[in-house]
N, C-alpha and C. Protein backbone atom coordinates (compact mmCIF):
# COMPACT_ATOMS: atom_id res chain seq x y z
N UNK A 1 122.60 83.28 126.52
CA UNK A 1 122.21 84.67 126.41
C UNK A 1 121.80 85.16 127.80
N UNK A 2 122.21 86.45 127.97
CA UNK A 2 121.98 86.84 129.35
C UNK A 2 120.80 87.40 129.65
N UNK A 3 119.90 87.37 130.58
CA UNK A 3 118.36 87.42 130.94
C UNK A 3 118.09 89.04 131.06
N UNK A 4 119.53 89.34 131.15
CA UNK A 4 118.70 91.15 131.50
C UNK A 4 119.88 91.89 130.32
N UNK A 5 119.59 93.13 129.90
CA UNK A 5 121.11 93.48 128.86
C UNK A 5 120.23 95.13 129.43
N UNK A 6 120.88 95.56 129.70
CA UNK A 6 120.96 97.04 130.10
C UNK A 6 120.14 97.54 131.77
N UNK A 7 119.43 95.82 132.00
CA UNK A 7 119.01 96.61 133.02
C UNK A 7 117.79 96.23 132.64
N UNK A 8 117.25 95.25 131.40
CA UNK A 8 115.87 95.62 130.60
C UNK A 8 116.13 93.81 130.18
N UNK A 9 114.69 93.34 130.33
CA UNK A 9 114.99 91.61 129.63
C UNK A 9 115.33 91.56 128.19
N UNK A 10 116.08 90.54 128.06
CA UNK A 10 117.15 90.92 126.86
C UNK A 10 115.87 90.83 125.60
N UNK A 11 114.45 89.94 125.85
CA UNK A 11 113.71 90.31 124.51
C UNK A 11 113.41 91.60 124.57
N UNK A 12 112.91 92.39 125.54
CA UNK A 12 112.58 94.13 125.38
C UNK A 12 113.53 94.36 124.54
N UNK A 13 114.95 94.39 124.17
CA UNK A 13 116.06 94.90 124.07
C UNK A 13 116.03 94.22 122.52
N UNK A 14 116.04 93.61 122.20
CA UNK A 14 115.58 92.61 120.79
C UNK A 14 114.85 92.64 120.04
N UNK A 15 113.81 93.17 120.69
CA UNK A 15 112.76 93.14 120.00
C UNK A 15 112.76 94.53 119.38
N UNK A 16 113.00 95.95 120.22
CA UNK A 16 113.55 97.05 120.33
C UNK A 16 114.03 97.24 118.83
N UNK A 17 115.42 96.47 118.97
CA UNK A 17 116.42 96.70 117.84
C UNK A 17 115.78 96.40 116.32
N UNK A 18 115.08 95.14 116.29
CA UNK A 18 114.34 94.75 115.50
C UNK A 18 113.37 95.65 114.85
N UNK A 19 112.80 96.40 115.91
CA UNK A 19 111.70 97.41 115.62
C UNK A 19 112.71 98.32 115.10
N UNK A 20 113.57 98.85 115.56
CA UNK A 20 114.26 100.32 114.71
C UNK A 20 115.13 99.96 113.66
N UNK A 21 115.69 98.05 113.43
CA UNK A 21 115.89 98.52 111.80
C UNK A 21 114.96 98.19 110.66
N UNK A 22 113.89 97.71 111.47
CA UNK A 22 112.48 97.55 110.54
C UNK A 22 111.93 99.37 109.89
N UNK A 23 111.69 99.62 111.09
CA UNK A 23 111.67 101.47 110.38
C UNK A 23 112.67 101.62 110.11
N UNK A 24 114.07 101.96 109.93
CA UNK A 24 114.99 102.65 109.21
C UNK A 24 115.21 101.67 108.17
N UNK A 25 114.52 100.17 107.75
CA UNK A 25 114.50 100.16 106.22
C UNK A 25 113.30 100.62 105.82
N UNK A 26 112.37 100.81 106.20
CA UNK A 26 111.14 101.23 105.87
C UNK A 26 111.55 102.84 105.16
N UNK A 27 112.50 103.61 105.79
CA UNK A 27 112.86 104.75 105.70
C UNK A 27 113.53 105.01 104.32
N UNK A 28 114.27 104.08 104.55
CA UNK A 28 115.47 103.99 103.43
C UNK A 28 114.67 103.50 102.13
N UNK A 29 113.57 102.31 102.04
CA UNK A 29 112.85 102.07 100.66
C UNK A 29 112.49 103.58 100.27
N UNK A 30 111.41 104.08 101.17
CA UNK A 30 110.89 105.16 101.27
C UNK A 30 111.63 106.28 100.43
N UNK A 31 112.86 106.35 100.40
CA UNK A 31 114.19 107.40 100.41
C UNK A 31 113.65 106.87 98.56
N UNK A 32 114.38 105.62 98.53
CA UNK A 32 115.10 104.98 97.50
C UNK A 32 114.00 105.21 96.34
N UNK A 33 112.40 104.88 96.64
CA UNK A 33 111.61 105.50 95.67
C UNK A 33 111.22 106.15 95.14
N UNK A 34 111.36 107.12 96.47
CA UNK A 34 111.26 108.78 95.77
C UNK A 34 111.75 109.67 94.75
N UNK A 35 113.33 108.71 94.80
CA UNK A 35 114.50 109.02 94.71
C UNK A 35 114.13 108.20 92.97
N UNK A 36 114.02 107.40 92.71
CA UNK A 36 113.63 106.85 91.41
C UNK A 36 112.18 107.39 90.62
N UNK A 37 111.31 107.75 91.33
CA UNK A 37 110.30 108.19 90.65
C UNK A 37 110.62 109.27 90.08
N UNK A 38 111.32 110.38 91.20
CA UNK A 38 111.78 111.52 90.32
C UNK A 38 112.40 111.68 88.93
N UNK A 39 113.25 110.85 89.42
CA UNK A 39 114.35 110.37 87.99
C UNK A 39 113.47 110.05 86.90
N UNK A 40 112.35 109.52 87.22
CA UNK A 40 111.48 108.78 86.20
C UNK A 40 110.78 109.83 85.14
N UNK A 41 110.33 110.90 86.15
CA UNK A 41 109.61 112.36 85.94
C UNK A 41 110.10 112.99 85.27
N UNK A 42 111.36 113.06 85.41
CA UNK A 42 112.77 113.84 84.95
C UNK A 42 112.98 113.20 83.27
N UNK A 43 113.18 112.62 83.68
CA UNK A 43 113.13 111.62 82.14
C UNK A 43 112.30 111.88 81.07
N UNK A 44 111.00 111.39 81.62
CA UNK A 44 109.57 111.90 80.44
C UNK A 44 109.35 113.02 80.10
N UNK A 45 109.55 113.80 81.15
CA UNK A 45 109.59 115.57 80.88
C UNK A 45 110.67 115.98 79.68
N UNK A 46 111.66 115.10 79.54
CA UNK A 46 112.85 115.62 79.06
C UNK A 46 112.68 115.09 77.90
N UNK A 47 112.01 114.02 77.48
CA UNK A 47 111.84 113.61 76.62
C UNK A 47 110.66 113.79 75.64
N UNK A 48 109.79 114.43 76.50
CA UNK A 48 108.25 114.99 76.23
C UNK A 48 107.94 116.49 76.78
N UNK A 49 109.04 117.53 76.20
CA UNK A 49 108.31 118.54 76.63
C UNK A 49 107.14 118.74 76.42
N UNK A 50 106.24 118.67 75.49
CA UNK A 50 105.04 119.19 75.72
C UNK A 50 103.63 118.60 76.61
N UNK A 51 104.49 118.11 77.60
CA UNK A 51 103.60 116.44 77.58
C UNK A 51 102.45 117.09 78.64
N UNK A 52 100.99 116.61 78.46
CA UNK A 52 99.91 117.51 79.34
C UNK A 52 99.53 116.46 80.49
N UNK A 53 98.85 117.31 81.02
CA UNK A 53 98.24 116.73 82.76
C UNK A 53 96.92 116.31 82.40
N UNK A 54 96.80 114.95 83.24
CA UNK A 54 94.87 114.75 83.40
C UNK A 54 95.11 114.60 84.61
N UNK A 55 94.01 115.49 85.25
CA UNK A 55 93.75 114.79 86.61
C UNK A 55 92.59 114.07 86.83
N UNK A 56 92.02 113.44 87.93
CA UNK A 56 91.46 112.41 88.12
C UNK A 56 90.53 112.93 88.76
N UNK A 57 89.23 112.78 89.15
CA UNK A 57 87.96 112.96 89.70
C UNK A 57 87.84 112.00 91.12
N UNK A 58 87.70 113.24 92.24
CA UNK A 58 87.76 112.43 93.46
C UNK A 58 87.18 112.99 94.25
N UNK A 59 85.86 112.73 94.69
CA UNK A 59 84.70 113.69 95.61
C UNK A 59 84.73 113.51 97.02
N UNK A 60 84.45 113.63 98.02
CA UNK A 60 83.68 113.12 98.76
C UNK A 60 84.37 113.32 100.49
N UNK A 61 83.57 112.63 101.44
CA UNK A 61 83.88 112.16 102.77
C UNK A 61 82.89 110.80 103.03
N UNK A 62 81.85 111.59 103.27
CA UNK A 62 81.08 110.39 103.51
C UNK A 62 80.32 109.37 102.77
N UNK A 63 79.64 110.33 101.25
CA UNK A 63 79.93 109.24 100.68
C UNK A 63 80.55 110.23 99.35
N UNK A 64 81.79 108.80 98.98
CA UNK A 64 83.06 109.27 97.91
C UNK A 64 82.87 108.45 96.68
N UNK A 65 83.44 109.22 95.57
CA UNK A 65 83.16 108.91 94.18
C UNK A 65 84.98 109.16 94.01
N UNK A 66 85.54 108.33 93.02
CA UNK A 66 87.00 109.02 92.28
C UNK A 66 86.99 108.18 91.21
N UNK A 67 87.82 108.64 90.17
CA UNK A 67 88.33 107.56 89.04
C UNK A 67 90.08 107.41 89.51
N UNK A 68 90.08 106.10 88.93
CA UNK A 68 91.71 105.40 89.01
C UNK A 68 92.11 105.27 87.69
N UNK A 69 93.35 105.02 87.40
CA UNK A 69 94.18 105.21 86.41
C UNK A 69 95.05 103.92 86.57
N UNK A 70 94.56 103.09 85.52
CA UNK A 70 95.65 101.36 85.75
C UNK A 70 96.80 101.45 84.59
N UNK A 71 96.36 102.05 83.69
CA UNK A 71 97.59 102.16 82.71
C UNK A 71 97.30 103.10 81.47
N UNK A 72 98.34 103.55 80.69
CA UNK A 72 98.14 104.58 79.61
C UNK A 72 98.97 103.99 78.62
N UNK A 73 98.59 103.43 77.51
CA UNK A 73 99.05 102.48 76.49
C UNK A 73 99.56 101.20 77.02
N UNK A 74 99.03 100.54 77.90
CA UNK A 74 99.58 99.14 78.54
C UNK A 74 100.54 99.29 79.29
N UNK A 75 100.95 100.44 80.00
CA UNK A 75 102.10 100.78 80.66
C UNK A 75 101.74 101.53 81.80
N UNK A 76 102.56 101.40 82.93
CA UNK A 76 102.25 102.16 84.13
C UNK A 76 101.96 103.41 84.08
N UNK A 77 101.21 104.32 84.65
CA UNK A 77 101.39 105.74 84.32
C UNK A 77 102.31 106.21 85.13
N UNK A 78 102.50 107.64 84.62
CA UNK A 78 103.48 108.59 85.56
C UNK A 78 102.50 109.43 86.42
N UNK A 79 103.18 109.22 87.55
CA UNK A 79 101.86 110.09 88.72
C UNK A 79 102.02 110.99 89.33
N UNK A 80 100.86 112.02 89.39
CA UNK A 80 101.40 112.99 89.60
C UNK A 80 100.83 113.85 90.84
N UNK A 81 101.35 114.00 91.69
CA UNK A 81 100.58 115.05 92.91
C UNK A 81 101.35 116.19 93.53
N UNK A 82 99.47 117.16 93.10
CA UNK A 82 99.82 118.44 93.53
C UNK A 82 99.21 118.57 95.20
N UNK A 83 98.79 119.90 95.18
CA UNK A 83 98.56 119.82 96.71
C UNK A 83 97.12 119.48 96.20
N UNK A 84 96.08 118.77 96.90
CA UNK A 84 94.75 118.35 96.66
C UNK A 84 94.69 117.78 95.31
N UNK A 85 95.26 117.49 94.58
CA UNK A 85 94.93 117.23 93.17
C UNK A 85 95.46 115.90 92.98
N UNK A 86 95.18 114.62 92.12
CA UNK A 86 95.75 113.63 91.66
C UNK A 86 95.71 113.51 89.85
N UNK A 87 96.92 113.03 89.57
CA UNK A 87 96.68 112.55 88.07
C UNK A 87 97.69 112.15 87.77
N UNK A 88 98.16 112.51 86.61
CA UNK A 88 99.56 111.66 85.61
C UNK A 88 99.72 112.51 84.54
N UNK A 89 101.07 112.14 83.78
CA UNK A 89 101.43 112.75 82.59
C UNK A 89 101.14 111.79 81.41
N UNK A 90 100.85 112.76 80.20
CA UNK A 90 100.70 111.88 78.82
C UNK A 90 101.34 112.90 78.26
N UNK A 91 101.86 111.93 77.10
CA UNK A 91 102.22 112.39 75.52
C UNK A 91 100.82 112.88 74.70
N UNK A 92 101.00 114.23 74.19
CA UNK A 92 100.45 114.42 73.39
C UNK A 92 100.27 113.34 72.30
N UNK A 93 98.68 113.30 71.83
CA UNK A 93 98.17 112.31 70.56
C UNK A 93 97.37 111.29 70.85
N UNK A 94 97.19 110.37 70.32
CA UNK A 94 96.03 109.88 70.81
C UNK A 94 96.33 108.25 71.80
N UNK A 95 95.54 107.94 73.34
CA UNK A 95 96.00 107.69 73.99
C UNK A 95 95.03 106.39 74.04
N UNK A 96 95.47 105.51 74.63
CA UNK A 96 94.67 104.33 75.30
C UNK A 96 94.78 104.15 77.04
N UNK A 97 93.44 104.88 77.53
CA UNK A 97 93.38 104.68 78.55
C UNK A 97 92.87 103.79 79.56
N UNK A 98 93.31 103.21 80.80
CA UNK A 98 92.66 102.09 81.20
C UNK A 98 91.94 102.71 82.63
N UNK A 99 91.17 102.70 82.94
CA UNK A 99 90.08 103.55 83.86
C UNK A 99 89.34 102.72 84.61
N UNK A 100 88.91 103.14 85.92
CA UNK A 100 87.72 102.63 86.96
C UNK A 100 87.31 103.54 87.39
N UNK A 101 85.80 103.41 88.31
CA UNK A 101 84.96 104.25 88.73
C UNK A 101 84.79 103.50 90.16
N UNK A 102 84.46 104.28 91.02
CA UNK A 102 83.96 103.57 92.64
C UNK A 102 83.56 104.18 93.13
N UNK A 103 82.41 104.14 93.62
CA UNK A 103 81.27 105.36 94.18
C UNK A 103 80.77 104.13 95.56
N UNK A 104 81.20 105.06 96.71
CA UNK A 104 80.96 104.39 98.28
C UNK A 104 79.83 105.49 99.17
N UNK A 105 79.00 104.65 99.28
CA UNK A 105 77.97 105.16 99.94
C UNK A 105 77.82 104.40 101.44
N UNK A 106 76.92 105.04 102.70
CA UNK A 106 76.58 104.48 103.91
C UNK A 106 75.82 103.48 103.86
N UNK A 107 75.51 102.62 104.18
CA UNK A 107 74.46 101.08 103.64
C UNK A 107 73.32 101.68 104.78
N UNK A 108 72.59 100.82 104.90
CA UNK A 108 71.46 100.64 105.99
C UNK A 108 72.03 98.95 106.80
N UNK A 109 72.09 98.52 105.68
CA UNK A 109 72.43 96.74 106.58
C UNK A 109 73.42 96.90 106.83
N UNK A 110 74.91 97.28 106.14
CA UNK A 110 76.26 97.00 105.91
C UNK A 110 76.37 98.64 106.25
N UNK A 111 77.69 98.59 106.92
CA UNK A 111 78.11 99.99 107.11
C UNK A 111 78.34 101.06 105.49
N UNK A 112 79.09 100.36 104.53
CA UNK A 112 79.22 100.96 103.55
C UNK A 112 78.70 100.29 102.47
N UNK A 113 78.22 100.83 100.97
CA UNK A 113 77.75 100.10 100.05
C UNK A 113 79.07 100.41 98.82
N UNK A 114 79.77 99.62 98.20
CA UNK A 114 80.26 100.33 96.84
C UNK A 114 80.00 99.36 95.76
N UNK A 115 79.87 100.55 94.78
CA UNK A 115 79.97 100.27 93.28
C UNK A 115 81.10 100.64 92.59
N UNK A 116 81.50 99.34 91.52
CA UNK A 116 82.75 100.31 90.81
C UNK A 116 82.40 99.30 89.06
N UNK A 117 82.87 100.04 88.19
CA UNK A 117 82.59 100.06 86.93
C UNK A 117 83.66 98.79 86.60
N UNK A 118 84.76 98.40 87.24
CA UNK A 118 85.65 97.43 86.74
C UNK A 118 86.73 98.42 85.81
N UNK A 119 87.75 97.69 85.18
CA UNK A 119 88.48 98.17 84.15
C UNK A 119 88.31 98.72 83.17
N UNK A 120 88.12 100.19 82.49
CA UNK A 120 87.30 100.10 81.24
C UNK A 120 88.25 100.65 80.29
N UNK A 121 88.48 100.30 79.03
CA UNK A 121 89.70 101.29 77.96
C UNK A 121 88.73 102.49 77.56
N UNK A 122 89.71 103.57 77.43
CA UNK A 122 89.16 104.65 76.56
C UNK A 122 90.13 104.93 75.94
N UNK A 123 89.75 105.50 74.68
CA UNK A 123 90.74 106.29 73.44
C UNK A 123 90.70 107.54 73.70
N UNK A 124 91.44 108.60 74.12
CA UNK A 124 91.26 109.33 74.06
C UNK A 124 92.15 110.80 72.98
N UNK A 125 92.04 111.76 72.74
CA UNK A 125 93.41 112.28 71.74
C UNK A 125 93.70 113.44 72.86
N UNK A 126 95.00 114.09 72.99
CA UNK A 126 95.18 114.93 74.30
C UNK A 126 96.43 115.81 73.22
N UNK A 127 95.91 117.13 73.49
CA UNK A 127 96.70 118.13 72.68
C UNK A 127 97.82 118.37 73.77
N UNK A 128 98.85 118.95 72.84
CA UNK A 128 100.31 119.42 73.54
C UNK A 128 100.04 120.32 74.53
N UNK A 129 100.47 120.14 75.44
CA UNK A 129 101.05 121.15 77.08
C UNK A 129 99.33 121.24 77.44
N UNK A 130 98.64 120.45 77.60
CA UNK A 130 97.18 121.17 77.71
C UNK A 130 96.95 119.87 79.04
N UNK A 131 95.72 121.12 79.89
CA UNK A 131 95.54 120.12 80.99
C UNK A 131 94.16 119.90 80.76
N UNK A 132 93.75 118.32 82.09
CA UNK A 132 92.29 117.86 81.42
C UNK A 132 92.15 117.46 82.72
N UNK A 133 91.08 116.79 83.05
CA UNK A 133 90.47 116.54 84.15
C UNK A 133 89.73 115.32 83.90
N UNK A 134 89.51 114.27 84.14
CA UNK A 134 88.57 112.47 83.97
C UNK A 134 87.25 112.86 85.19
N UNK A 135 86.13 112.83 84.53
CA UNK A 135 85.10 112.52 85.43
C UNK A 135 84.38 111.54 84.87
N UNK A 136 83.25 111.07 85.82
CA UNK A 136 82.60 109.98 85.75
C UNK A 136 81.12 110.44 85.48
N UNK A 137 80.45 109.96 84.45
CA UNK A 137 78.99 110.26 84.79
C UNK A 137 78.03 109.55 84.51
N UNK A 138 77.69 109.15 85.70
CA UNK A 138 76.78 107.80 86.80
C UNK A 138 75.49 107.74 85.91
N UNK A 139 74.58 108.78 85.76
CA UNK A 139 73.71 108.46 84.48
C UNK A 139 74.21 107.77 83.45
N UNK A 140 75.13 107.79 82.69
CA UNK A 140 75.04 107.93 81.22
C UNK A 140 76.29 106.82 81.13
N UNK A 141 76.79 106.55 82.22
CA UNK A 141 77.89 105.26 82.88
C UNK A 141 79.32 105.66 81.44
N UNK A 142 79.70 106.86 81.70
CA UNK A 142 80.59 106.98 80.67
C UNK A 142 81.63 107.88 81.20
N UNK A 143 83.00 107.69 81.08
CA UNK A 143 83.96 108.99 81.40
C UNK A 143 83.87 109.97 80.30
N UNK A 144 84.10 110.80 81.37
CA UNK A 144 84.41 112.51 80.11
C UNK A 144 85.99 113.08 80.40
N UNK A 145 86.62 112.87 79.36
CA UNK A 145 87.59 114.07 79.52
C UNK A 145 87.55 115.89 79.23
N UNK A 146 87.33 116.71 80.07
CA UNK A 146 87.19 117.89 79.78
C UNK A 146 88.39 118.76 79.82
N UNK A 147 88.65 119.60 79.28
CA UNK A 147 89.92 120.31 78.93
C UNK A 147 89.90 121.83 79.85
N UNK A 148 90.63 121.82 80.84
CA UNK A 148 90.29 122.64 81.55
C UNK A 148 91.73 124.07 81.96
N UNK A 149 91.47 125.04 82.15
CA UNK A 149 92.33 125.97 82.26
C UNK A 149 93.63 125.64 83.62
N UNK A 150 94.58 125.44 83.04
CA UNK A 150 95.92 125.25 84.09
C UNK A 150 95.97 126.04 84.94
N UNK A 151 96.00 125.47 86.79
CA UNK A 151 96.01 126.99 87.48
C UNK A 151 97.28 127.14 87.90
């Protein structure tokens, strides 16, 4: 192998190439998922017109609170983002939800402190085309779904 290839030591030049088809597969997964999730969206919608929105509860900067979403009847959810907003789609009726809580605060010893509730199921029932919102409330250590006006 020859010690220089353009003028440049042939690892600059190698390593180079390496680096740009590492990003252009990075690009291309990137492409390829998007490209399937939609389809995915497309699908449930088509199959669930009436199907409603929850979004998810997510506060903060410095110190942040949100709920997560691990599954909706033992199954991945469908996810959904608007501009500032996070959540997923459900079928109208009654749902089995799988939920966490994580509330991160500044420590005094440790830079940050968090708490999180672990995995928790909820039942919940969710009417046709209707949107909702998941919050957390730290007193009473319980989620609320509230039913809130679509903007």
């Amino acid at each position: 192998m020859p010690a220089e290839i353009f003028g440049l030591p042939s690892f600059v030049v190698l390593w180079g190439g390496f680096m740009v088809l590492f990003i252009c597969g990075g690009i291309l997964y990137g492409i390829l998922k998007m490209t399937k999730l939609r389809r995915e969206k497309a699908a449930f919608l088509a199959a669930h017109p009436d199907a409603s929105k929850i979004y998810l509860m997510a506060k903060g900067f410095i110190v942040s609170e949100g709920v997560s979403i691990h599954a909706v009847d033992g199954k991945t959810p469908l996810l959904l983002t608007e501009t500032g907003k996070y959540g997923f789609f459900v079928a109208p009726g009654e749902r089995k939800l799988r939920l966490s809580y994580s509330h991160t605060r500044p420590g005094v010893v440790y830079r940050s402190v968090s708490t999180s509730t672990g995995t928790v199921d909820k039942l919940v029932t969710v009417k046709p085309s209707a949107t909702y919102k998941i919050s957390f409330n730290r007193e009473a250590k319980t989620f609320l779904l509230d039913e809130i006006d679509a903007v």
